[in-house]
C-alpha atoms as a PDB file:
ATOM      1  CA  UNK A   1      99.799  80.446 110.928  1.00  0.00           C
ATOM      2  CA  UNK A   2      96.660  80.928 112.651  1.00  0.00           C
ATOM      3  CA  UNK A   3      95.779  84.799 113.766  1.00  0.00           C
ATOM      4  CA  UNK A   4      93.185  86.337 114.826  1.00  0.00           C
ATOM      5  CA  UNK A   5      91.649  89.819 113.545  1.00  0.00           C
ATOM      6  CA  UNK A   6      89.678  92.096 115.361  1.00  0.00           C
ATOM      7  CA  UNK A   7      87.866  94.927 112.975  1.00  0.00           C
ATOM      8  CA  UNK A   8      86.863  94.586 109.598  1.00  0.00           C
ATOM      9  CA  UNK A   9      86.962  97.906 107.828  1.00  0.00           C
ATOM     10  CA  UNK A  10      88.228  98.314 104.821  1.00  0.00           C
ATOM     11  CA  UNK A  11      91.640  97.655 105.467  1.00  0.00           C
ATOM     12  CA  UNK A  12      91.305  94.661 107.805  1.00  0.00           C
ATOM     13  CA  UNK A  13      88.908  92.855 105.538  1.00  0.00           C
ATOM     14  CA  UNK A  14      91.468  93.015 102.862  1.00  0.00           C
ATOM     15  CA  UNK A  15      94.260  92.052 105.205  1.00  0.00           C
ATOM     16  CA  UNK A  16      92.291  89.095 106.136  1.00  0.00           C
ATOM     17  CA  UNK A  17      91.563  87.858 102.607  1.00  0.00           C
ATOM     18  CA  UNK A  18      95.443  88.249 101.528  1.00  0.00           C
ATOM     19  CA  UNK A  19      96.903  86.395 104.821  1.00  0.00           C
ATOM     20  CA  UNK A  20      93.852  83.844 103.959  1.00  0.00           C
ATOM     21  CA  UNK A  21      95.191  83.344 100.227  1.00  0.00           C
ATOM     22  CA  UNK A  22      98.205  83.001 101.639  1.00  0.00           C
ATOM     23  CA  UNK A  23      97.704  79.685 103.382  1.00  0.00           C
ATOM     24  CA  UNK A  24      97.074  81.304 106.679  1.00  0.00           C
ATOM     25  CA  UNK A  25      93.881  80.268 108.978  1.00  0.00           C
ATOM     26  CA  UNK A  26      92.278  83.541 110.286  1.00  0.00           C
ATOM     27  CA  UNK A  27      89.469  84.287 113.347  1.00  0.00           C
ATOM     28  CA  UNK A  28      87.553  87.716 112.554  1.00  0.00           C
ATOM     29  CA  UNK A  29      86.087  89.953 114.705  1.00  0.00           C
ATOM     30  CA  UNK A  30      84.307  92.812 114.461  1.00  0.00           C
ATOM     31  CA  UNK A  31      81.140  95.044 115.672  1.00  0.00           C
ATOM     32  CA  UNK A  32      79.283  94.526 112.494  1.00  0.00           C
ATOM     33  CA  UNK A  33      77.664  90.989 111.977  1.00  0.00           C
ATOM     34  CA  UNK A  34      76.956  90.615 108.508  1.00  0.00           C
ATOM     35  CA  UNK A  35      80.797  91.368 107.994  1.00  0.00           C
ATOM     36  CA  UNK A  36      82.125  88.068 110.181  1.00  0.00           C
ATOM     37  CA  UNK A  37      79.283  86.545 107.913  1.00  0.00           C
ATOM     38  CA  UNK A  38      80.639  87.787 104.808  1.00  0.00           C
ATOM     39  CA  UNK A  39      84.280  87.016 105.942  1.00  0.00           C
ATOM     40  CA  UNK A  40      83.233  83.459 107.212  1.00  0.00           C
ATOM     41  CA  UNK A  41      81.512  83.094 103.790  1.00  0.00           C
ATOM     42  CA  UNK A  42      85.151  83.483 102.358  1.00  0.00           C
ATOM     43  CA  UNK A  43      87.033  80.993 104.646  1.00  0.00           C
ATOM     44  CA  UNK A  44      87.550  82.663 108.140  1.00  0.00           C
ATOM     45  CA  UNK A  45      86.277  81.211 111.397  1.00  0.00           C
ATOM     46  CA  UNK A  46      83.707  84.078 112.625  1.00  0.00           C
ATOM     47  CA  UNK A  47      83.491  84.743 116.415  1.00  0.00           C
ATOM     48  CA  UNK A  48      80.831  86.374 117.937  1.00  0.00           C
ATOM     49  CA  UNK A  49      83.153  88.200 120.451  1.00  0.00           C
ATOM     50  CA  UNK A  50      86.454  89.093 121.750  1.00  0.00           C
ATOM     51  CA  UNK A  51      85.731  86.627 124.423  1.00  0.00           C
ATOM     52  CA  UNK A  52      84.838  83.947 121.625  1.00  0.00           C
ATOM     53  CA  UNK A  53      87.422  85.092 119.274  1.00  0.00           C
ATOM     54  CA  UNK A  54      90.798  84.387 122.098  1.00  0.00           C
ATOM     55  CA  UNK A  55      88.429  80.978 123.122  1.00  0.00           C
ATOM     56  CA  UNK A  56      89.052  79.787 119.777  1.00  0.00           C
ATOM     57  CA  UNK A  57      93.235  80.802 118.737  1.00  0.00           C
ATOM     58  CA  UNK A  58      95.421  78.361 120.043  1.00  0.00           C
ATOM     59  CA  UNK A  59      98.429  79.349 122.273  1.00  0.00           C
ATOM     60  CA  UNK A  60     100.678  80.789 121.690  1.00  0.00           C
ATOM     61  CA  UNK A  61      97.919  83.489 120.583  1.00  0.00           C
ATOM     62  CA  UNK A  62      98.269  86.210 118.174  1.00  0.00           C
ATOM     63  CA  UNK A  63      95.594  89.295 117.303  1.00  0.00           C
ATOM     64  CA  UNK A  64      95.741  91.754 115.059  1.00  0.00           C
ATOM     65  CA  UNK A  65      93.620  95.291 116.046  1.00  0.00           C
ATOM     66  CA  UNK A  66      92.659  97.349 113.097  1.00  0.00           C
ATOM     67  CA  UNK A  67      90.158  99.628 114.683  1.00  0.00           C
ATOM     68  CA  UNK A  68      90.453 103.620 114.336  1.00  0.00           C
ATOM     69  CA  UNK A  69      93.527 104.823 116.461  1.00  0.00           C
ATOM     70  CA  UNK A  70      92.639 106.210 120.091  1.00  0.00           C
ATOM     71  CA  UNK A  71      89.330 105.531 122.348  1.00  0.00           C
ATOM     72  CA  UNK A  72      88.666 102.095 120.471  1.00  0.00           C
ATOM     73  CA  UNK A  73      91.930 100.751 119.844  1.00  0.00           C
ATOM     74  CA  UNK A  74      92.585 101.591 123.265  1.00  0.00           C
ATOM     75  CA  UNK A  75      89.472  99.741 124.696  1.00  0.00           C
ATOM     76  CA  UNK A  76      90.349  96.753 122.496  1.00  0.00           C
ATOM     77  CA  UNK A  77      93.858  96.533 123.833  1.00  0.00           C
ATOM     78  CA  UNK A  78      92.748  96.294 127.048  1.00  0.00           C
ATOM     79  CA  UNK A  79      89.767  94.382 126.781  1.00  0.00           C
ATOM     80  CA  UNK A  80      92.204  91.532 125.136  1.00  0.00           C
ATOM     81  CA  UNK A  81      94.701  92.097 127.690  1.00  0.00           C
ATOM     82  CA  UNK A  82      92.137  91.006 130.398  1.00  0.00           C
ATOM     83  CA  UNK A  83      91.675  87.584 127.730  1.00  0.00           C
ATOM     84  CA  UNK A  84      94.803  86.480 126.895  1.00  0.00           C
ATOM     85  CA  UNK A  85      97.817  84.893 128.462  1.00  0.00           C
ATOM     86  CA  UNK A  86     101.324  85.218 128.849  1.00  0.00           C
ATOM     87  CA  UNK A  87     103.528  84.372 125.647  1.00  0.00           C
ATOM     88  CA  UNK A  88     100.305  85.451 123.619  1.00  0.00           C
ATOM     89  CA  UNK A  89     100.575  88.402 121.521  1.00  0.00           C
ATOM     90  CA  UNK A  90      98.536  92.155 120.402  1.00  0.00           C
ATOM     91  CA  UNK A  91      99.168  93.304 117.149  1.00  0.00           C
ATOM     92  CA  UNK A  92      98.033  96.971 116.766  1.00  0.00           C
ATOM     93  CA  UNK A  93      98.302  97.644 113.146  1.00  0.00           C
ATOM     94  CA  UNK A  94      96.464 100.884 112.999  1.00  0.00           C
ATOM     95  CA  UNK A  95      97.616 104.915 113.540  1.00  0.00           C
ATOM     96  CA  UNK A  96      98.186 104.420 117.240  1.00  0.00           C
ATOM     97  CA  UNK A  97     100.635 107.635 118.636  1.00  0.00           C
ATOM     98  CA  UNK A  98     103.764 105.937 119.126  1.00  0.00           C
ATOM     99  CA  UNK A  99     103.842 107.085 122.814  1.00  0.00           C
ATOM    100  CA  UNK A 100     100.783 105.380 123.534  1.00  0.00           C
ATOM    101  CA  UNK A 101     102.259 101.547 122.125  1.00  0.00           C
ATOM    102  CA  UNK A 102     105.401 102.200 125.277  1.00  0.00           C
ATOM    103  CA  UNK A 103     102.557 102.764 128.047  1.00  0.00           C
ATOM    104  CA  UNK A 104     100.751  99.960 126.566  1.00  0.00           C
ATOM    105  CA  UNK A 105     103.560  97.568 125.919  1.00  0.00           C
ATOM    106  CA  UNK A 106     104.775  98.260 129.413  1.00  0.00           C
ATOM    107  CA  UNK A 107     101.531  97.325 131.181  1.00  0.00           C
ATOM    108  CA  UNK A 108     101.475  94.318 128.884  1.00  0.00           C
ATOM    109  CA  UNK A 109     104.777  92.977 129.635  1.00  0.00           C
ATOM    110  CA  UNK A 110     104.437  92.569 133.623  1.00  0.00           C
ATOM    111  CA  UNK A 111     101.518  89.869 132.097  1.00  0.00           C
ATOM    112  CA  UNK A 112     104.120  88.240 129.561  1.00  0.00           C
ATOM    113  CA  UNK A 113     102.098  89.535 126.346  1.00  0.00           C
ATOM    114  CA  UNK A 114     103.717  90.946 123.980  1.00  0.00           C
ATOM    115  CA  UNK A 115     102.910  93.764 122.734  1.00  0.00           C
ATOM    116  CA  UNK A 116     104.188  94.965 118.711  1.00  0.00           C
ATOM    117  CA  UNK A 117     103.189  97.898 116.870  1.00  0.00           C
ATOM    118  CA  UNK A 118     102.771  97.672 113.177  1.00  0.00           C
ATOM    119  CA  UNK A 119     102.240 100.726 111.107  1.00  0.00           C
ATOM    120  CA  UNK A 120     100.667  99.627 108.130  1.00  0.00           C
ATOM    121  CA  UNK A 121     100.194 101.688 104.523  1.00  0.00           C
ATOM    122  CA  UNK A 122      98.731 100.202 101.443  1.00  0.00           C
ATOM    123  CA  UNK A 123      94.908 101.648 102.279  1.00  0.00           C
ATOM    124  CA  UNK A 124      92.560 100.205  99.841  1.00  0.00           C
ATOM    125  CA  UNK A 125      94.581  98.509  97.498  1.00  0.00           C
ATOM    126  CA  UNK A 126      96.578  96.418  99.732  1.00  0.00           C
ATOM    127  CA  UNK A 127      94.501  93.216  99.116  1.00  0.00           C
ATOM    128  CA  UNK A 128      96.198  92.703  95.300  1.00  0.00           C
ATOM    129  CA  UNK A 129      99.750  95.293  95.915  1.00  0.00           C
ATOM    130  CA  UNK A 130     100.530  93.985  99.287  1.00  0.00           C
ATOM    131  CA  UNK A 131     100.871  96.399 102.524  1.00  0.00           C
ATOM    132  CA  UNK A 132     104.436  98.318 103.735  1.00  0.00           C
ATOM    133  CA  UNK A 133     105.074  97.565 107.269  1.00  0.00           C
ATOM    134  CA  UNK A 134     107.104  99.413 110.043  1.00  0.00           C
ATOM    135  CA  UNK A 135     107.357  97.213 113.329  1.00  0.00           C
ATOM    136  CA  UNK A 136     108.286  97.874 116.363  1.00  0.00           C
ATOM    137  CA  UNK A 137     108.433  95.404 119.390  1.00  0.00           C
ATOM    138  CA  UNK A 138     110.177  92.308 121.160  1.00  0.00           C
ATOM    139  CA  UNK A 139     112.143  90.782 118.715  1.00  0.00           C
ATOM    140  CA  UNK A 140     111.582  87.626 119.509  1.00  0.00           C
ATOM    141  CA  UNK A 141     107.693  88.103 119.191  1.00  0.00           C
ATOM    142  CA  UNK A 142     108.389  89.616 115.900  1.00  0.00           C
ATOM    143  CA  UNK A 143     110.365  87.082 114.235  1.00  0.00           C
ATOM    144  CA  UNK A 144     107.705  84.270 115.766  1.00  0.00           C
ATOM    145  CA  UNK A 145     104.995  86.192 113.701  1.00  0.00           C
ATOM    146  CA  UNK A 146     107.390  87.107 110.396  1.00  0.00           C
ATOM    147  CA  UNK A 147     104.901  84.303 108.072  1.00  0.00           C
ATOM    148  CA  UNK A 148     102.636  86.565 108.600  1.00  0.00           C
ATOM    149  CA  UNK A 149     104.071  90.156 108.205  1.00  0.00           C
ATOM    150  CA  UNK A 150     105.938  88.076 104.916  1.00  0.00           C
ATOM    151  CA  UNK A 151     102.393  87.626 103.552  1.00  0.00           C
ATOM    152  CA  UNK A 152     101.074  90.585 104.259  1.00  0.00           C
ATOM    153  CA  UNK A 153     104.085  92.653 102.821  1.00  0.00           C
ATOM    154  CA  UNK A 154     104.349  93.341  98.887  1.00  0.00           C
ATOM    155  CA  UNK A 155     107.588  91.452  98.431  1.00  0.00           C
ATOM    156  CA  UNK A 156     110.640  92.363  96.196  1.00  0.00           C
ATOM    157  CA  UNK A 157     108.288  92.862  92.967  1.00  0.00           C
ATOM    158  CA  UNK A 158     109.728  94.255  89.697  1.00  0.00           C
ATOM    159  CA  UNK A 159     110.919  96.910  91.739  1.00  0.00           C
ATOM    160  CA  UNK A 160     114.767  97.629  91.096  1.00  0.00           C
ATOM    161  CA  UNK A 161     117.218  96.598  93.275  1.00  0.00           C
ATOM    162  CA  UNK A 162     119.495  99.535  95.105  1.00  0.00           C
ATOM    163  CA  UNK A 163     122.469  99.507  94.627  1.00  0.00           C
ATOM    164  CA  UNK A 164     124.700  97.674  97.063  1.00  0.00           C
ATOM    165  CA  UNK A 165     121.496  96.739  99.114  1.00  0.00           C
ATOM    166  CA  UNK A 166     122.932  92.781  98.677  1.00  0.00           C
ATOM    167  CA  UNK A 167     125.254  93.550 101.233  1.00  0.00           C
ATOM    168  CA  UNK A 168     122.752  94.557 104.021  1.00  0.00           C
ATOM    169  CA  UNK A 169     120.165  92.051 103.962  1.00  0.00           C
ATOM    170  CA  UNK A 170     117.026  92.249 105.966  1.00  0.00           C
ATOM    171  CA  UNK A 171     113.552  92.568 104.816  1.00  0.00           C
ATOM    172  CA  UNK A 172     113.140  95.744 103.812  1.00  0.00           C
ATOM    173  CA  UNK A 173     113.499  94.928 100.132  1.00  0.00           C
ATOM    174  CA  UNK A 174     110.375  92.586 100.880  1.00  0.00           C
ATOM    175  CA  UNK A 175     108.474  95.616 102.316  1.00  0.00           C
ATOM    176  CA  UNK A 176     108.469  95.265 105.998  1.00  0.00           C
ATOM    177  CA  UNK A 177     110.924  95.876 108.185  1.00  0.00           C
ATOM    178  CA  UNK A 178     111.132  95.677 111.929  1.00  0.00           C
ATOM    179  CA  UNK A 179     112.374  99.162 113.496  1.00  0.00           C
ATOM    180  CA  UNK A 180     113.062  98.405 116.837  1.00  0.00           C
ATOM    181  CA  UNK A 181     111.755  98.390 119.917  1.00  0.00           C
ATOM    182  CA  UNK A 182     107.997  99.610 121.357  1.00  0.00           C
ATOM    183  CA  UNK A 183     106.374 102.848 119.121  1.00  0.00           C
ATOM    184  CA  UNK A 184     109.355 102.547 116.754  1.00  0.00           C
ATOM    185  CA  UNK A 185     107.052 101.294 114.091  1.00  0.00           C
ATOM    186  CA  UNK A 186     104.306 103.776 114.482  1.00  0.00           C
ATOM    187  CA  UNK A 187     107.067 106.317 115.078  1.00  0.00           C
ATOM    188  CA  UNK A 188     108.219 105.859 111.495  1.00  0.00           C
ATOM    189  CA  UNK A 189     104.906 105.504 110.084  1.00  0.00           C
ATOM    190  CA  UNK A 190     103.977 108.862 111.700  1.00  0.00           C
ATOM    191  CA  UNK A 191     106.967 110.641 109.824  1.00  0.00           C
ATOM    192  CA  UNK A 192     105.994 108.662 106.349  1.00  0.00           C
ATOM    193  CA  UNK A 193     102.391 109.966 106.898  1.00  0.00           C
ATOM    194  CA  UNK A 194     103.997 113.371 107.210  1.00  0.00           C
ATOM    195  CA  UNK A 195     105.985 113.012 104.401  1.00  0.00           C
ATOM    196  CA  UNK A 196     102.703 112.041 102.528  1.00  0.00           C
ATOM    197  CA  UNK A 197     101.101 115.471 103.472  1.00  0.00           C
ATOM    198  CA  UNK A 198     104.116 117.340 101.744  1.00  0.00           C
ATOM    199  CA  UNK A 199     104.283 115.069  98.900  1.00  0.00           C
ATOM    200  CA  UNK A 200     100.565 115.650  98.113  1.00  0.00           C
ATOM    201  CA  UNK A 201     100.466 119.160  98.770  1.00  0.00           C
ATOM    202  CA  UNK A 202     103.219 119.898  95.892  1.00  0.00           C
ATOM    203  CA  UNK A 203     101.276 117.700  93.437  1.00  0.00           C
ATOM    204  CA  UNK A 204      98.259 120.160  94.531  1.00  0.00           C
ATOM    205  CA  UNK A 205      99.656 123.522  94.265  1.00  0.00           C
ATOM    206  CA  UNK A 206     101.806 122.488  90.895  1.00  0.00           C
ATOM    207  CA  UNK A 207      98.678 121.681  89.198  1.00  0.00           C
ATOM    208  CA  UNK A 208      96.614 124.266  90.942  1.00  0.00           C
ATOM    209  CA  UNK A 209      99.298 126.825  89.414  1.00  0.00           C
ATOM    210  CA  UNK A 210      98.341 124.690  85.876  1.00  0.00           C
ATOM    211  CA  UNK A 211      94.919 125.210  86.211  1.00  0.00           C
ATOM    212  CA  UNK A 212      94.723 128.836  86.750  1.00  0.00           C
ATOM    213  CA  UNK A 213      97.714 129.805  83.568  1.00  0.00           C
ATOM    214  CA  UNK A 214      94.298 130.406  81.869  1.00  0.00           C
ATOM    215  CA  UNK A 215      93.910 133.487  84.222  1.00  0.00           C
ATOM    216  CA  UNK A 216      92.612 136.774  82.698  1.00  0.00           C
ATOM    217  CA  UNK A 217      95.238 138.590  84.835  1.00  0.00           C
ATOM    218  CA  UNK A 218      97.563 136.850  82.721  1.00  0.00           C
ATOM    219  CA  UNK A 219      99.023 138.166  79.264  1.00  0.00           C
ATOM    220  CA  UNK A 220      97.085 137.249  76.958  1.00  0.00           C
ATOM    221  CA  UNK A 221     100.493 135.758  75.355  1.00  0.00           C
ATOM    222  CA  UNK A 222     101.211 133.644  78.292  1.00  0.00           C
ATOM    223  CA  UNK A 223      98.000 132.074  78.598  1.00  0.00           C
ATOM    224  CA  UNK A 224      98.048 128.266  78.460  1.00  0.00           C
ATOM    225  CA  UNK A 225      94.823 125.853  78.509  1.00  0.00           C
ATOM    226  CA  UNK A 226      96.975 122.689  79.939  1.00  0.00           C
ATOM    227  CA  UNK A 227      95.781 119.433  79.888  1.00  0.00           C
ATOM    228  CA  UNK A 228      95.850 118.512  83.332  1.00  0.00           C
ATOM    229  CA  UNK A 229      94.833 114.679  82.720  1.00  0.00           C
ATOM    230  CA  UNK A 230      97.668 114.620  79.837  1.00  0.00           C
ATOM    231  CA  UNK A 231     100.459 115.965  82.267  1.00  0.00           C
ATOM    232  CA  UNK A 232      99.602 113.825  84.979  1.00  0.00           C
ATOM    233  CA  UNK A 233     100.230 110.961  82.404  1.00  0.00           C
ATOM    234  CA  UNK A 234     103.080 112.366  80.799  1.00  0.00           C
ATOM    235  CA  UNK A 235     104.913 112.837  84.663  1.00  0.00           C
ATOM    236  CA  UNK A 236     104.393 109.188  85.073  1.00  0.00           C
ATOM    237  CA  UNK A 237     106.812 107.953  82.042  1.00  0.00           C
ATOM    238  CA  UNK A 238     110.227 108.734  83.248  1.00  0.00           C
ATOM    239  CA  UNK A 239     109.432 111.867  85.017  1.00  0.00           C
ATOM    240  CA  UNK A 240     111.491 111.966  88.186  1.00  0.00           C
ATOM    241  CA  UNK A 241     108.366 113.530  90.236  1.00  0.00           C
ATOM    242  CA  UNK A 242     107.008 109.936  89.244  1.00  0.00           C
ATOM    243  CA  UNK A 243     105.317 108.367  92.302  1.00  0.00           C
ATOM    244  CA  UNK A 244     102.234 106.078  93.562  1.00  0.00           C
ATOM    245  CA  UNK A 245     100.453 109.080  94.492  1.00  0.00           C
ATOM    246  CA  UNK A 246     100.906 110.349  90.986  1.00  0.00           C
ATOM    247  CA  UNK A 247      99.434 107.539  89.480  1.00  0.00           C
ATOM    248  CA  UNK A 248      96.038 108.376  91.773  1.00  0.00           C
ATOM    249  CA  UNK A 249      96.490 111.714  90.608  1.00  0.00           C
ATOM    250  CA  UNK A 250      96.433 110.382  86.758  1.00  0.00           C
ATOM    251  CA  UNK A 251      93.398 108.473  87.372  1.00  0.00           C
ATOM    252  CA  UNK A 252      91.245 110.938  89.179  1.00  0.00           C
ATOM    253  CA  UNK A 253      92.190 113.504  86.495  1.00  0.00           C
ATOM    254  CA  UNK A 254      91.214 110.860  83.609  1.00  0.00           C
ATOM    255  CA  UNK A 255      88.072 110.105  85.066  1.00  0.00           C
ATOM    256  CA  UNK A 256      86.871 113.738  86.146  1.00  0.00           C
ATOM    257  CA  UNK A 257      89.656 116.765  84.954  1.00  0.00           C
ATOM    258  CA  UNK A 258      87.726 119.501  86.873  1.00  0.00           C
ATOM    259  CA  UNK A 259      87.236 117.139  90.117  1.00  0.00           C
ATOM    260  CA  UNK A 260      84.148 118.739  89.927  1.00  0.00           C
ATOM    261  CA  UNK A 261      82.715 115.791  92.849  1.00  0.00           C
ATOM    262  CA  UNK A 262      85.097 116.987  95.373  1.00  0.00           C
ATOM    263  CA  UNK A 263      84.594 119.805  97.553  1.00  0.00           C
ATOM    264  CA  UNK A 264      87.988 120.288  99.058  1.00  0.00           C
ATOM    265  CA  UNK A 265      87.507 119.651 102.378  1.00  0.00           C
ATOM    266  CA  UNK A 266      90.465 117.743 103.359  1.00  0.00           C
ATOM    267  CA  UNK A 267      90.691 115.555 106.643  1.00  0.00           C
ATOM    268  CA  UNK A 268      94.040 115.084 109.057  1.00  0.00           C
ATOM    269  CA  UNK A 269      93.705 111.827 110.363  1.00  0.00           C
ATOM    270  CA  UNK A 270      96.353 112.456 113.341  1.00  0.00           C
ATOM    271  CA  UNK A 271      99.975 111.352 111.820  1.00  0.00           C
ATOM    272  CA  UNK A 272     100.774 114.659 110.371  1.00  0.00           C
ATOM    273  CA  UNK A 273     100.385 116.604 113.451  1.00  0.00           C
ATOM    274  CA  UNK A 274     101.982 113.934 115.793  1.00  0.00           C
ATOM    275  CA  UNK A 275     104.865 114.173 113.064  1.00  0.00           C
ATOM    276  CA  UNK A 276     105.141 118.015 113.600  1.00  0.00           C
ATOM    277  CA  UNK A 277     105.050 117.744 117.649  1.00  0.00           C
ATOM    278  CA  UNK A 278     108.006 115.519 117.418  1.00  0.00           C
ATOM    279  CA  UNK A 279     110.088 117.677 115.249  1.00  0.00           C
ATOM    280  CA  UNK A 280     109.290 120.600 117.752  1.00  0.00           C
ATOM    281  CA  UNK A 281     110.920 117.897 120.415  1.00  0.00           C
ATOM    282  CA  UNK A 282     113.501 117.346 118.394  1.00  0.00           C
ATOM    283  CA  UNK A 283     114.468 121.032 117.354  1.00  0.00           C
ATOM    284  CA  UNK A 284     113.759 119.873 113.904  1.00  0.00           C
ATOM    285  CA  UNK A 285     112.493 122.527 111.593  1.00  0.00           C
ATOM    286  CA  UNK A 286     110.215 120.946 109.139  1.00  0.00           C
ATOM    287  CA  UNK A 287     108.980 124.003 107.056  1.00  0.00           C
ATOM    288  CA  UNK A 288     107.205 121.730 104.249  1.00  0.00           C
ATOM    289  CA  UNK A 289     105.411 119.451 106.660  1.00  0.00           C
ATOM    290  CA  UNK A 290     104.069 121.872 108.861  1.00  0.00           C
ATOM    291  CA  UNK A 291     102.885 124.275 106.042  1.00  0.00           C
ATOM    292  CA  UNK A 292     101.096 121.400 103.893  1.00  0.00           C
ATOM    293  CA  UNK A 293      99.590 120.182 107.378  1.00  0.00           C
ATOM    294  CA  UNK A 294      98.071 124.132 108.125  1.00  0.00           C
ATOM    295  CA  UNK A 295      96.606 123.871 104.624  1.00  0.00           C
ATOM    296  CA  UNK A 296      94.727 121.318 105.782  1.00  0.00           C
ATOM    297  CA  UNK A 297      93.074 123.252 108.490  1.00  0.00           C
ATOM    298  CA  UNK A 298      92.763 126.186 106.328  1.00  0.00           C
ATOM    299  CA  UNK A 299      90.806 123.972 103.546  1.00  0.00           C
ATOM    300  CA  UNK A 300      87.553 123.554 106.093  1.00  0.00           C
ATOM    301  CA  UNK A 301      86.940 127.212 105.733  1.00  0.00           C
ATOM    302  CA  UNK A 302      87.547 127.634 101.729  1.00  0.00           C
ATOM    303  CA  UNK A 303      88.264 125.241  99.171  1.00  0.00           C
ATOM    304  CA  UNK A 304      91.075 125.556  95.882  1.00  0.00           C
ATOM    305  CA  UNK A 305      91.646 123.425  93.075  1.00  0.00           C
ATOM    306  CA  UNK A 306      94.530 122.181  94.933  1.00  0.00           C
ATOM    307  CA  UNK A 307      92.765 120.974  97.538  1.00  0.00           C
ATOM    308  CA  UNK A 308      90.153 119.647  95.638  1.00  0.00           C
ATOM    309  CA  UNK A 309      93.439 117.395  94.298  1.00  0.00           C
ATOM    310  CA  UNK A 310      93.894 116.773  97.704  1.00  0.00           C
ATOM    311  CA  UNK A 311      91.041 115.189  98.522  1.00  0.00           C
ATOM    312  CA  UNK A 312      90.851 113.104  94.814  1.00  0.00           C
ATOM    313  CA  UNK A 313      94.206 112.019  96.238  1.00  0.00           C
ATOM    314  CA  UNK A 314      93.368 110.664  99.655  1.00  0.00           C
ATOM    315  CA  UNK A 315      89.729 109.475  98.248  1.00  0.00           C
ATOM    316  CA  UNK A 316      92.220 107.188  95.834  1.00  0.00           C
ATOM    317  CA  UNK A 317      94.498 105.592  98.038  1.00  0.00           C
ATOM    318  CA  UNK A 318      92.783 105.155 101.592  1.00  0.00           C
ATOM    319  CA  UNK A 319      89.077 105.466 100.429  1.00  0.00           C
ATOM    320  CA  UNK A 320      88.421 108.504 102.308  1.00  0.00           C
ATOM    321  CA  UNK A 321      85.502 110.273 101.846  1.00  0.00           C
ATOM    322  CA  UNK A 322      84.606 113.767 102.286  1.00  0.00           C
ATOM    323  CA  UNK A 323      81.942 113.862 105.199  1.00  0.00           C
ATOM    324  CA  UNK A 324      78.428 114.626 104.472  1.00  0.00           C
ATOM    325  CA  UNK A 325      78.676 117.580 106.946  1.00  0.00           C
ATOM    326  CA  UNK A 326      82.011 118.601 105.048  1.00  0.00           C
ATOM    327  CA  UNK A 327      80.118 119.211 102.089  1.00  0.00           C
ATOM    328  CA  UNK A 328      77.013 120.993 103.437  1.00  0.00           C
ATOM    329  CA  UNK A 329      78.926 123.368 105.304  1.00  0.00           C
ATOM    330  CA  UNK A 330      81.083 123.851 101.937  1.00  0.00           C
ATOM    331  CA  UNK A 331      77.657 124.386  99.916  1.00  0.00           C
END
């Protein structure tokens, strides 16, 4: 299929390159020239703007935004809305707030574009594992544009089937699904990126509690000197805390065991408090998410162990970096 994608950061220039080895022609866009040029280097068709970008897709088009969530995925939307055509289609595959993809599809569909929300995770080593998808949108845009969520999407790997999952079908075991109509994708994604906050914030404080059993408050009896890189190994063989996000821990432990690069500053990128706000909608309590999402805020001001995990964590899967400014204030 032929797509276009607008913004080349680190996830969308992966994205591009696995759709691309996957037989798929792709149109790139993005603010930075040198990275169309390195892109067009590798097989895409560069564009020079939006406006060249929808000149050159052929209808029925389709565009992919992967541009930070809010202002600029906002402006993109609607700068492509004002370019494209009815029966065309916007693919926002960033961290959009879900209620933000039912104002936009609404606007969209009194034009005939179709508008489908894709929450994407797989951060920075997508290009070789593949990328988890939750969609929401028009079905029948969805299933018009399923080569390309199919390529995108890890597949059924060595991964164990579940169980009686033969009998339900779908695409899930491929590693996309479509969740149902406008924000339902992001609306999941939110929760799994709220999920993610709890998960790493009990990897933190369990090894943060490992870290300090050398304490001199401690018994002298019931002092341990743990090997944290060794236990993160050990966890993943068998363990049932085994996980992805255990693995990063492993290797940021094996390459550094006192994380002695991070600071601890630790970022929210949005999700995690969008997740909270709907559970307060919903009446839900949510005593883990909330708490590992406060620790968050409360890591700008000091900085543990555990949050130095924290950040080794988020620096291994998405690439984030702790901010120059992060780390002066923390010095």
């Amino acid at each position: 299929m032929q797509l276009g994608m607008v913004g080349l950061g680190r996830m969308g220039a992966n994205m591009t390159r696995r759709l691309m080895r996957g037989g798929h022609q792709l149109l790139v866009s993005d603010r930075t020239p040198d990275v169309v040029k390195q892109l067009s280097s590798e097989g895409a068709g560069g564009s020079s703007s939006l406006e060249d970008l929808v000149g050159k897709l052929k209808t029925p088009r389709a565009v992919w935004v992967m541009v930070p969530a809010g202002e600029a995925t906002e402006n993109t939307v609607q700068q492509l809305a004002g370019l494209m055509q009815a029966g065309d289609a916007i693919i926002d595959g960033g961290n959009s707030y879900f209620k933000d993809d039912v104002r936009r599809a609404e606007q969209l569909k009194g034009k005939g574009i179709h508008y489908i929300d894709v929450g994407t995770s797989g951060g920075v080593w997508g290009l070789d594992r593949g990328y988890c998808m939750m969609i929401g949108g028009p079905e029948e845009a969805v299933k018009r544009l399923d080569p390309i969520f199919k390529t995108l999407a890890p597949g059924v790997g060595d991964i164990p089937r579940t169980p009686g999952r033969e009998k339900l079908g779908g695409t899930a075991e491929q590693g996309y699904m479509h969740c149902g109509p406008s924000g339902a994708g992001h609306f999941v994604k939110m929760v799994h990126n709220g999920i993610e906050y709890g998960m790493m914030q009990a990897y933190a404080e369990g090894f943060d509690i490992f870290k300090n059993a050398t304490s001199k408050e401690l018994p002298e009896n019931i002092r341990y000197n743990l090997n944290l890189p060794d236990i993160a190994e050990v966890w993943r063989r068998g363990s049932v805390v085994s996980s992805w996000l255990l693995d990063l821990t492993a290797i940021a432990l094996a390459e550094n065991p006192t994380l002695s690069e991070y600071e601890g500053y630790v970022q929210d990128s949005g999700e995690g408090r969008w997740t909270i706000q709907a559970a307060l909608e919903e009446a839900v309590p949510a005593d883990v998410l909330t708490a590992a999402l406060f620790v968050r805020f409360r890591s700008r001001q000091q900085h543990t162990f555990a949050e130095k995990m924290l950040s080794a964590m988020r620096q291994k899967f998405g690439g984030h970096v702790e901010s120059g400014a992060a780390k002066k204030k923390a010095s």
